[in-house]
PDB file of N, CA and C in Angstrom:
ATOM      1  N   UNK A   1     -79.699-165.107 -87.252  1.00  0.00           N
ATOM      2  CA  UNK A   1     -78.349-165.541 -86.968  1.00  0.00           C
ATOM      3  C   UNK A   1     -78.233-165.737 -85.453  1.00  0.00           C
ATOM      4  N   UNK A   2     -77.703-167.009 -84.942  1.00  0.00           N
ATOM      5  CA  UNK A   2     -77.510-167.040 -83.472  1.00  0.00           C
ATOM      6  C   UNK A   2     -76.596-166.415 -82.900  1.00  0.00           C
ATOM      7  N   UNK A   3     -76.495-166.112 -81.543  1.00  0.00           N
ATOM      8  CA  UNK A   3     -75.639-165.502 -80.788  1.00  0.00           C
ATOM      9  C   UNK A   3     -74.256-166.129 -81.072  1.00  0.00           C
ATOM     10  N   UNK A   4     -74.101-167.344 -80.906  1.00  0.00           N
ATOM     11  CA  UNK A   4     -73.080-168.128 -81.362  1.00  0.00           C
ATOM     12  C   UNK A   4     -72.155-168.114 -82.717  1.00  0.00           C
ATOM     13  N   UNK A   5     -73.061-167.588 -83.691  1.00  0.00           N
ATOM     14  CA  UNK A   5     -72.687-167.362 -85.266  1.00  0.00           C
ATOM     15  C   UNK A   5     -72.056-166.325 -85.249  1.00  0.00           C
ATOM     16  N   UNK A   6     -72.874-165.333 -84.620  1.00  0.00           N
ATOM     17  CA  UNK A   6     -72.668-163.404 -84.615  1.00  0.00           C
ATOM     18  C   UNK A   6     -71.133-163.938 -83.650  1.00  0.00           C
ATOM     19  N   UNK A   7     -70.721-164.032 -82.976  1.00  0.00           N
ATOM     20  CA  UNK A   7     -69.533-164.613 -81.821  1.00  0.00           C
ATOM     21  C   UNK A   7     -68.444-164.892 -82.541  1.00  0.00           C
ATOM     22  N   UNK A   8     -68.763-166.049 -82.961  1.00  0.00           N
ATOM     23  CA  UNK A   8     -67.499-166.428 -84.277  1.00  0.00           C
ATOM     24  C   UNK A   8     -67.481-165.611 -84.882  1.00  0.00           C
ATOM     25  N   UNK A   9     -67.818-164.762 -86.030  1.00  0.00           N
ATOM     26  CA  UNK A   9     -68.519-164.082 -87.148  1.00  0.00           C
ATOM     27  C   UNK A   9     -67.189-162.658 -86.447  1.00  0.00           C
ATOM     28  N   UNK A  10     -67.321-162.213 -85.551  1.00  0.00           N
ATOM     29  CA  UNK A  10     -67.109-160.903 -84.340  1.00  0.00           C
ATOM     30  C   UNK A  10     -65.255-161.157 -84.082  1.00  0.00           C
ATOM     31  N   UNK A  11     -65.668-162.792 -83.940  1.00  0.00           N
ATOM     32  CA  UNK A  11     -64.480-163.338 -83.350  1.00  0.00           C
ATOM     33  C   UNK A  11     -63.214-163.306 -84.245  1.00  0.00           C
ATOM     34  N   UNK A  12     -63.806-163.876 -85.755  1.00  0.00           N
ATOM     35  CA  UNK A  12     -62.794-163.833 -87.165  1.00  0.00           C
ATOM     36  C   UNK A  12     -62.123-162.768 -87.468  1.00  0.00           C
ATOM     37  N   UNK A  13     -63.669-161.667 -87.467  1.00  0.00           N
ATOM     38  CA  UNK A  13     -63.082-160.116 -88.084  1.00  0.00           C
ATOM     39  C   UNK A  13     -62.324-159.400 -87.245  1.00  0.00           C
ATOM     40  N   UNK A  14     -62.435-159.462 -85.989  1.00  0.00           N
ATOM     41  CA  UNK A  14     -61.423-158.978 -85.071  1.00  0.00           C
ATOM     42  C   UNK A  14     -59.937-159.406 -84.919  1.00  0.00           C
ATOM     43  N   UNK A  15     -59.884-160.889 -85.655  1.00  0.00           N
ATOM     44  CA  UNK A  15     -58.275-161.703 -85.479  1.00  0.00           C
ATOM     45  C   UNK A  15     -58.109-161.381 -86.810  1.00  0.00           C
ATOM     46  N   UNK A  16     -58.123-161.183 -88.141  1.00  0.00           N
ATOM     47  CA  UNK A  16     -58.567-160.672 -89.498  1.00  0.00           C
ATOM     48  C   UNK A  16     -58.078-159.378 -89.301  1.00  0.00           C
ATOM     49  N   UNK A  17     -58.485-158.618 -88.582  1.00  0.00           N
ATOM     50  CA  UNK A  17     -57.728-156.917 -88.270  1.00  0.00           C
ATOM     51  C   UNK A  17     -56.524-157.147 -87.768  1.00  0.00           C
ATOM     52  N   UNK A  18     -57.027-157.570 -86.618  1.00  0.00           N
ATOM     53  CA  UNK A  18     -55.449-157.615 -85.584  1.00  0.00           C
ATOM     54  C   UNK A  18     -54.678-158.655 -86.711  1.00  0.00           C
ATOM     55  N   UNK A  19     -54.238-158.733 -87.084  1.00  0.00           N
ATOM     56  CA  UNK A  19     -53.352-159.652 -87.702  1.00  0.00           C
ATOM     57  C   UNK A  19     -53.286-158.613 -89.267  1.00  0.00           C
ATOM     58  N   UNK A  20     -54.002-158.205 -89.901  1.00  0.00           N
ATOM     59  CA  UNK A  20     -53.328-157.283 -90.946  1.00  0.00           C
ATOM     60  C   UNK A  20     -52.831-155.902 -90.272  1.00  0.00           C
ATOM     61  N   UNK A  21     -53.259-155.779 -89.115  1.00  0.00           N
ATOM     62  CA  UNK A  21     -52.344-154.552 -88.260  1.00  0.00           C
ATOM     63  C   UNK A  21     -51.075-154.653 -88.135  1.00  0.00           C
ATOM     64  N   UNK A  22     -51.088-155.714 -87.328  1.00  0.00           N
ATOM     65  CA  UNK A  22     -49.431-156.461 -87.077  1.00  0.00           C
ATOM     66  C   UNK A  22     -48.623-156.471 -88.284  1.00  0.00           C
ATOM     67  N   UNK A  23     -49.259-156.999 -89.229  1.00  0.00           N
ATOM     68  CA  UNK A  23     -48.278-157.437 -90.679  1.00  0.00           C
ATOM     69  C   UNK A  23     -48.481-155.686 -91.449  1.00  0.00           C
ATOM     70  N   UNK A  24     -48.976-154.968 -90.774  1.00  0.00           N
ATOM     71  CA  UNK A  24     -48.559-153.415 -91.492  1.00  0.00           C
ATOM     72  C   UNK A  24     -47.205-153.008 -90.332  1.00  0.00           C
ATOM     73  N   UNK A  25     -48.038-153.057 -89.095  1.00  0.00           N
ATOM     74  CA  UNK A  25     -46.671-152.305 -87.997  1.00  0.00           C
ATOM     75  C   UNK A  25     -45.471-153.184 -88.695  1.00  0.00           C
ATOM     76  N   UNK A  26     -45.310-154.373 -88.443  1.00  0.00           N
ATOM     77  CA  UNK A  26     -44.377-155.162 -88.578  1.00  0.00           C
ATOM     78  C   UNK A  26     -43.776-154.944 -89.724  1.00  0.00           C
ATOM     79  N   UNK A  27     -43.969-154.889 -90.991  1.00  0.00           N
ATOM     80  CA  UNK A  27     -43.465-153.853 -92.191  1.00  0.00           C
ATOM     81  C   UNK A  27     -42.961-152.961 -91.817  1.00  0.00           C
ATOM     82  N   UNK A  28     -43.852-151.744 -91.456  1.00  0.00           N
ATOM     83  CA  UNK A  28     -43.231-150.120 -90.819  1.00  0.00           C
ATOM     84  C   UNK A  28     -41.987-150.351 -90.299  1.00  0.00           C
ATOM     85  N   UNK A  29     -42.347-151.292 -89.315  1.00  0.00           N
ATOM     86  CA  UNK A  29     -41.076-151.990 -88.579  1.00  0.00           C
ATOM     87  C   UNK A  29     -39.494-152.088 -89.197  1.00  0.00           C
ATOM     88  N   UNK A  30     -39.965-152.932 -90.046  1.00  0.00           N
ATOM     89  CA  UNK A  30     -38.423-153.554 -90.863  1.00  0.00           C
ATOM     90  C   UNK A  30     -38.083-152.180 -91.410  1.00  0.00           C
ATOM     91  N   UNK A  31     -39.087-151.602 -92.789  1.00  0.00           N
ATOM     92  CA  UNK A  31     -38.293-151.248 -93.369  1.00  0.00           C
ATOM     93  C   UNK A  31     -37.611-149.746 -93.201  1.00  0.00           C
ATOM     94  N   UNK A  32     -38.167-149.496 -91.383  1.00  0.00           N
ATOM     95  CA  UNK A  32     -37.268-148.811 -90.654  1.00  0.00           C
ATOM     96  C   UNK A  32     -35.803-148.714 -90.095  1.00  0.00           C
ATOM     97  N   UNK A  33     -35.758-150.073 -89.765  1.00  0.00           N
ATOM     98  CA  UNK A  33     -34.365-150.995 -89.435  1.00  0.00           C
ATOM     99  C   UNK A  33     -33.675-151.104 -90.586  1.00  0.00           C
ATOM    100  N   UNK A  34     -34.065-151.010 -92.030  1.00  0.00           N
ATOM    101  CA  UNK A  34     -33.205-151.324 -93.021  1.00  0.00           C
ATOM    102  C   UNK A  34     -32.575-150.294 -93.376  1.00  0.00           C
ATOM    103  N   UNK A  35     -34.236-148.812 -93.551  1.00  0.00           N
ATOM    104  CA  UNK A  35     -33.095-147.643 -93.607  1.00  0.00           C
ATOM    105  C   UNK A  35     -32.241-147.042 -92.527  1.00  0.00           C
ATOM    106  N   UNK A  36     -32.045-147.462 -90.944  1.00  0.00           N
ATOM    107  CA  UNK A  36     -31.016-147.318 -90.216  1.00  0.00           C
ATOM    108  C   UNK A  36     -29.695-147.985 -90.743  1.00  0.00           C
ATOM    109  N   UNK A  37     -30.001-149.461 -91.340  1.00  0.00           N
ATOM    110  CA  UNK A  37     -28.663-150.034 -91.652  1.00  0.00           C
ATOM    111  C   UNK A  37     -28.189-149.123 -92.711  1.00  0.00           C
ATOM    112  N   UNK A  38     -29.214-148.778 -93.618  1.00  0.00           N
ATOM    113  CA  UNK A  38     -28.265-147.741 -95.079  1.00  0.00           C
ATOM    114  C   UNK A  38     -27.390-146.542 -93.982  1.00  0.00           C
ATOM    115  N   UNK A  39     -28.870-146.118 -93.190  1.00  0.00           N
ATOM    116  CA  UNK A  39     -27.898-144.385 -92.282  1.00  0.00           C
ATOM    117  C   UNK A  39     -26.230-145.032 -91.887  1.00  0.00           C
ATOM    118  N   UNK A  40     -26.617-146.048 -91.075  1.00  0.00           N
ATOM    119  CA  UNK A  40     -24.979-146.654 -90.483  1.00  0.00           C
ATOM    120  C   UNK A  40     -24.260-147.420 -91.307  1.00  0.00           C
ATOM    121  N   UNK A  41     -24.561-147.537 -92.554  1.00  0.00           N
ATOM    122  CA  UNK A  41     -23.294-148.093 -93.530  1.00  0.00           C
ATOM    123  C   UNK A  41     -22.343-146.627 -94.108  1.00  0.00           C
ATOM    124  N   UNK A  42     -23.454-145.628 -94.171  1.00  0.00           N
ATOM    125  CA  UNK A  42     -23.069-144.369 -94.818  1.00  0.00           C
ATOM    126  C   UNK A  42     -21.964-144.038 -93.729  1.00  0.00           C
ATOM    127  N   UNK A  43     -22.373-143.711 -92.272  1.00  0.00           N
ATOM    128  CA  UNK A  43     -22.139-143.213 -91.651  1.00  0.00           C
ATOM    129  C   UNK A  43     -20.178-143.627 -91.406  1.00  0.00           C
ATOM    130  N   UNK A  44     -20.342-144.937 -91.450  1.00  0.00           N
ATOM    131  CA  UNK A  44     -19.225-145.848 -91.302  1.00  0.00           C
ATOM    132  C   UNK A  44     -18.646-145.810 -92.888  1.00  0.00           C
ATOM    133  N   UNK A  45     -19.061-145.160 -93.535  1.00  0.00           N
ATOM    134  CA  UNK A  45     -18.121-144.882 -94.869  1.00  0.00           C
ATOM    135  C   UNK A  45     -17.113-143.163 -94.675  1.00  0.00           C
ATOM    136  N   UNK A  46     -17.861-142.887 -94.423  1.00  0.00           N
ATOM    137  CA  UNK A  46     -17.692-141.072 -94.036  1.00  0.00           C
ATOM    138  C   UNK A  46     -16.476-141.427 -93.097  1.00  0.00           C
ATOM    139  N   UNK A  47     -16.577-142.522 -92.091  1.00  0.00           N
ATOM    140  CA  UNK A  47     -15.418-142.143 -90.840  1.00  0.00           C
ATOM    141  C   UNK A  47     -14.070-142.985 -91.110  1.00  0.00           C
ATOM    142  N   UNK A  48     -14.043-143.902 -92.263  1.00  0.00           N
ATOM    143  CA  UNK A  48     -13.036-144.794 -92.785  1.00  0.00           C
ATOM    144  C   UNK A  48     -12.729-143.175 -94.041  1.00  0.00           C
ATOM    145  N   UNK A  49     -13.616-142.867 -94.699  1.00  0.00           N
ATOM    146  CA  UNK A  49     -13.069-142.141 -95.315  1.00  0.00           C
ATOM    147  C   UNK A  49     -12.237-140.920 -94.767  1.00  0.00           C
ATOM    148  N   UNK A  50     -12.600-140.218 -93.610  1.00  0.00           N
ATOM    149  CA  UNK A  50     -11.594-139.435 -92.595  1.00  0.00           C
ATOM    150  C   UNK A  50     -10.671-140.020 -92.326  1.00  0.00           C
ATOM    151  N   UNK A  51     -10.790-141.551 -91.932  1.00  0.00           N
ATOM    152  CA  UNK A  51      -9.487-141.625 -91.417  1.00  0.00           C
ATOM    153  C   UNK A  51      -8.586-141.885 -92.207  1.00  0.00           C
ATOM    154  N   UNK A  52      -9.107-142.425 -93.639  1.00  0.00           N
ATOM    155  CA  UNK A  52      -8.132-142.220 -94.698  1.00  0.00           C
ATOM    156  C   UNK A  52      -6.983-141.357 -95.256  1.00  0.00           C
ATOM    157  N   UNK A  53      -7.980-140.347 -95.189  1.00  0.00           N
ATOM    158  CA  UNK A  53      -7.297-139.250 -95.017  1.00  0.00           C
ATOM    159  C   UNK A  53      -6.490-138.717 -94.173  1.00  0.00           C
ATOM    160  N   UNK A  54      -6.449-138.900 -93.035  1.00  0.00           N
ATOM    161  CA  UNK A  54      -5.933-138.097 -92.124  1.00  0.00           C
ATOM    162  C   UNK A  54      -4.615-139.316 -92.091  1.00  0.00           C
ATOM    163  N   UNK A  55      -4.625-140.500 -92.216  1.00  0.00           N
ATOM    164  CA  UNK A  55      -3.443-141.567 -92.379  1.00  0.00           C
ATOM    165  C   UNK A  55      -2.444-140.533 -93.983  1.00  0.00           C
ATOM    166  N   UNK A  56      -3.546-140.200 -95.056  1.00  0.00           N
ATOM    167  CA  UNK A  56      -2.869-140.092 -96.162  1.00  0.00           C
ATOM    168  C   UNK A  56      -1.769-139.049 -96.252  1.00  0.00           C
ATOM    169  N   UNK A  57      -2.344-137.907 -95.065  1.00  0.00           N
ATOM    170  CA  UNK A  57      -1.578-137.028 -94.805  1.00  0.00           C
ATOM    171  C   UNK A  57      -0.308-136.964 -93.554  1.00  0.00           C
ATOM    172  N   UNK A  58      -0.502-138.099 -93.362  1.00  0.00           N
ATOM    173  CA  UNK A  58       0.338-138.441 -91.721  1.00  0.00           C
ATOM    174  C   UNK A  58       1.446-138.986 -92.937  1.00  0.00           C
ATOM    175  N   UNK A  59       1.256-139.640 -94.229  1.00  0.00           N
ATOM    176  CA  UNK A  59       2.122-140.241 -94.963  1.00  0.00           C
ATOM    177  C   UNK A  59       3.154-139.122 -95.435  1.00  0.00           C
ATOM    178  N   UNK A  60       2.405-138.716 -96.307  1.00  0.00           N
ATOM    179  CA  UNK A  60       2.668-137.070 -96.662  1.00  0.00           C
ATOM    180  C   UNK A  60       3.947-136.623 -96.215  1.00  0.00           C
ATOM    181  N   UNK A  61       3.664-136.361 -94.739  1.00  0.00           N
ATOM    182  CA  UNK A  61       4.310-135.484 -93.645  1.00  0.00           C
ATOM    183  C   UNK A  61       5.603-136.278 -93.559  1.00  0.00           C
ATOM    184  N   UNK A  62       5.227-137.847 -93.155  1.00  0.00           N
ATOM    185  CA  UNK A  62       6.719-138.310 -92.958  1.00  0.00           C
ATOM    186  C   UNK A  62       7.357-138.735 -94.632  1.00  0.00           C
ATOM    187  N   UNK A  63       6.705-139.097 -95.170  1.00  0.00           N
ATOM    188  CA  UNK A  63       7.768-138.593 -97.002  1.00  0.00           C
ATOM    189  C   UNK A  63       8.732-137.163 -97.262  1.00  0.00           C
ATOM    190  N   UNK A  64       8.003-136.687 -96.834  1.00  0.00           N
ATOM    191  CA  UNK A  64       8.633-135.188 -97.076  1.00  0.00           C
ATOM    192  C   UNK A  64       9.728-134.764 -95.375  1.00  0.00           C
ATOM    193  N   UNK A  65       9.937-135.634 -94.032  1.00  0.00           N
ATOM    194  CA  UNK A  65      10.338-135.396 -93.287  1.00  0.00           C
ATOM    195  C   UNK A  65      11.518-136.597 -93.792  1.00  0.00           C
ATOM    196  N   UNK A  66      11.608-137.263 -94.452  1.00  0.00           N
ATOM    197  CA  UNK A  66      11.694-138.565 -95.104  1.00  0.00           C
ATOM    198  C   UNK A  66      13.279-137.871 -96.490  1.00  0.00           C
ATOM    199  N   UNK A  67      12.535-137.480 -97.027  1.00  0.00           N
ATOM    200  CA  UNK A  67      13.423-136.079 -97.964  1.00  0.00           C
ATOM    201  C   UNK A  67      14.324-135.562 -97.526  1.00  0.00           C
ATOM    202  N   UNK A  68      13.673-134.571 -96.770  1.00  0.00           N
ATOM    203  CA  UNK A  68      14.515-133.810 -95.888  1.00  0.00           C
ATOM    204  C   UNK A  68      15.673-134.205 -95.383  1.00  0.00           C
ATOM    205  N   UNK A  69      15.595-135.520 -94.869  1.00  0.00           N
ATOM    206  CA  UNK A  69      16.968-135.968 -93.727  1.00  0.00           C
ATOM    207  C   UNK A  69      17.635-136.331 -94.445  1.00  0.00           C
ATOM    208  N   UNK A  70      17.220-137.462 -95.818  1.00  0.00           N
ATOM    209  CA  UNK A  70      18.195-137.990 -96.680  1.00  0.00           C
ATOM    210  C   UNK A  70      19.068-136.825 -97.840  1.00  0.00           C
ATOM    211  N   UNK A  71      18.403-135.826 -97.606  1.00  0.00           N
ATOM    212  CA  UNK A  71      19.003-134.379 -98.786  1.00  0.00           C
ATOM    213  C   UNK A  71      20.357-133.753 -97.810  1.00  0.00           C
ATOM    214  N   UNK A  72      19.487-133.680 -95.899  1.00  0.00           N
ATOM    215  CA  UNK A  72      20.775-133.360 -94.844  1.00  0.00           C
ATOM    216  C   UNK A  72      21.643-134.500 -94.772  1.00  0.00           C
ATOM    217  N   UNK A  73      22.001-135.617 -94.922  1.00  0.00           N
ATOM    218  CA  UNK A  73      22.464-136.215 -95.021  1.00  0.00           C
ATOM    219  C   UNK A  73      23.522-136.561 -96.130  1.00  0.00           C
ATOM    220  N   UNK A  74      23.104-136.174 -97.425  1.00  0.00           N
ATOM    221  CA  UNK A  74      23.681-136.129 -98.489  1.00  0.00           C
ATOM    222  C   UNK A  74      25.093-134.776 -98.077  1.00  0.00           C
ATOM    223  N   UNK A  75      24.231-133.931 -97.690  1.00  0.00           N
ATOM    224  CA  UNK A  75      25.202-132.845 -97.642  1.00  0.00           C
ATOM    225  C   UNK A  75      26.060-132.972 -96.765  1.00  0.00           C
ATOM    226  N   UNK A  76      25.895-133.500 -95.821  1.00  0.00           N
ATOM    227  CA  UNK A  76      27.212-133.212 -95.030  1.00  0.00           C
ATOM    228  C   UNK A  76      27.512-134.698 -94.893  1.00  0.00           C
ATOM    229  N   UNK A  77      27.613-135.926 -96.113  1.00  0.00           N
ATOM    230  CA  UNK A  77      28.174-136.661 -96.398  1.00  0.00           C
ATOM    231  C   UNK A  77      29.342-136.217 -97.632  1.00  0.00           C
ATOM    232  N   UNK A  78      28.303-135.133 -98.064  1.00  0.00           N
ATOM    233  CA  UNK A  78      28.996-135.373 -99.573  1.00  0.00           C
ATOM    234  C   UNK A  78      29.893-134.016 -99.297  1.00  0.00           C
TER     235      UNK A  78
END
């Protein structure tokens, strides 16, 4: 085999690696980034769901402050 053959031959299997390396990192890659997007969809569910809450109870508070005035009101209308 010539020096030239062995060269190419050296040359293939080395771009042949490097290139199924890349297309493994590059995988690793993504489907790292995808499970960050699941972590930060969760994450951004959890903080709509707090603030849900904390609105549901701000409701709460003024319904029942809401009561109150229209019951004082009754009374010293009625």
């Amino acid at each position: 085999m010539s020096f030239t053959s062995r060269l190419v031959l050296f040359g293939s299997c080395a771009l042949t690696v490097g290139i199924i390396g890349y297309v493994h990192y590059k995988q690793h890659e993504d489907r790292e980034q995808l499970h960050l997007g699941v972590v930060r969809d969760i994450e951004r569910q959890e903080r709509r769901k707090a603030e849900n809450v904390y609105l549901l109870e701000q409701q709460r508070e003024l319904t029942k402050k809401l009561k109150r005035d229209e019951i004082l009101e009754q009374v010293n209308t009625g």
